[in-house]
Protein backbone atom coordinates (compact mmCIF):
# COMPACT_ATOMS: atom_id res chain seq x y z
CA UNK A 1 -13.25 4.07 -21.65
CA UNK A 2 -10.06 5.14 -23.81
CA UNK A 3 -10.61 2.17 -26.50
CA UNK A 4 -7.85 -0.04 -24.79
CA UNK A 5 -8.70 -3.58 -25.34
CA UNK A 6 -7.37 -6.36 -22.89
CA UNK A 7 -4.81 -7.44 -25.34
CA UNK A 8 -3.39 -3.58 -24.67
CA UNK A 9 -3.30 -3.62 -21.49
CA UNK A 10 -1.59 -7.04 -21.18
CA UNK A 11 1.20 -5.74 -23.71
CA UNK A 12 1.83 -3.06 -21.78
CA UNK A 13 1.86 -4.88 -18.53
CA UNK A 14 4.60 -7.25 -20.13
CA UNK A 15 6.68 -4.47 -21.31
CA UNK A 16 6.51 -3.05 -17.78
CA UNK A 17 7.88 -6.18 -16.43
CA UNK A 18 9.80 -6.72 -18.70
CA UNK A 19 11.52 -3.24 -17.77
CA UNK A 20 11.38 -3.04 -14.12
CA UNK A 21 11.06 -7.20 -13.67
CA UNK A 22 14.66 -6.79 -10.99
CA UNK A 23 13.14 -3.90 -9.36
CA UNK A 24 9.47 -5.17 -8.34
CA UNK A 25 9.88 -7.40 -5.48
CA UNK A 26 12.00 -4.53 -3.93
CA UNK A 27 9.19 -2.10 -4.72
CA UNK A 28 7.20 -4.71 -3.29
CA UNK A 29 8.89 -5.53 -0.28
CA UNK A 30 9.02 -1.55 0.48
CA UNK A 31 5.45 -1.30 -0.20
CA UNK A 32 4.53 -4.03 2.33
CA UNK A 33 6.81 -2.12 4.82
CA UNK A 34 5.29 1.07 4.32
CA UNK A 35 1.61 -0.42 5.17
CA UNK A 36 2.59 -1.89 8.14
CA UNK A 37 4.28 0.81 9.59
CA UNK A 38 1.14 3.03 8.43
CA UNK A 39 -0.75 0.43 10.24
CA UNK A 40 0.81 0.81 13.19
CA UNK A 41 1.04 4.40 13.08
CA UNK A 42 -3.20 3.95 13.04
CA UNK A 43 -3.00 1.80 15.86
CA UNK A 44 -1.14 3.81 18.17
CA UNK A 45 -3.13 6.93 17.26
CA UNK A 46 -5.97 5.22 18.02
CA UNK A 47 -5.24 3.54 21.06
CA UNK A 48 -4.01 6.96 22.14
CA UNK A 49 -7.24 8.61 21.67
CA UNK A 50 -9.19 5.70 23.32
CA UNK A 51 -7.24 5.90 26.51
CA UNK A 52 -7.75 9.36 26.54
CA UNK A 53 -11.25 9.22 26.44
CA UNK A 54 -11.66 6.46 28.88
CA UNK A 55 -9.45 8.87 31.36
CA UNK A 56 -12.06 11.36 31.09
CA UNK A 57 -14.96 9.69 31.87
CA UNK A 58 -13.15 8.63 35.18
């Protein structure tokens, strides 16, 4: 697509870690956080609105 072969991409990739290698499983660990929490957030929004509904019908 931009004429970036493999090799490239996996130079640049080791660069990267090579750069932010002490800051990644942080990044990670936030990352993980963040999704659950969205998760939940999805959950709860939809349980909400499913309760609702079934209160209606009633």
């Amino acid at each position: 697509m931009f004429g970036v072969s493999p090799w490239q991409i996996m130079i640049i990739l080791a660069v990267v870690v090579l750069l932010f290698g002490n800051r990644l499983p942080a990044l990670a660990r936030s990352l993980g956080q963040s999704l659950v929490e969205f998760k939940k957030g999805v959950k709860e929004i939809d349980d909400a609105s499913t309760s609702q509904d079934s209160n209606q019908e009633h």
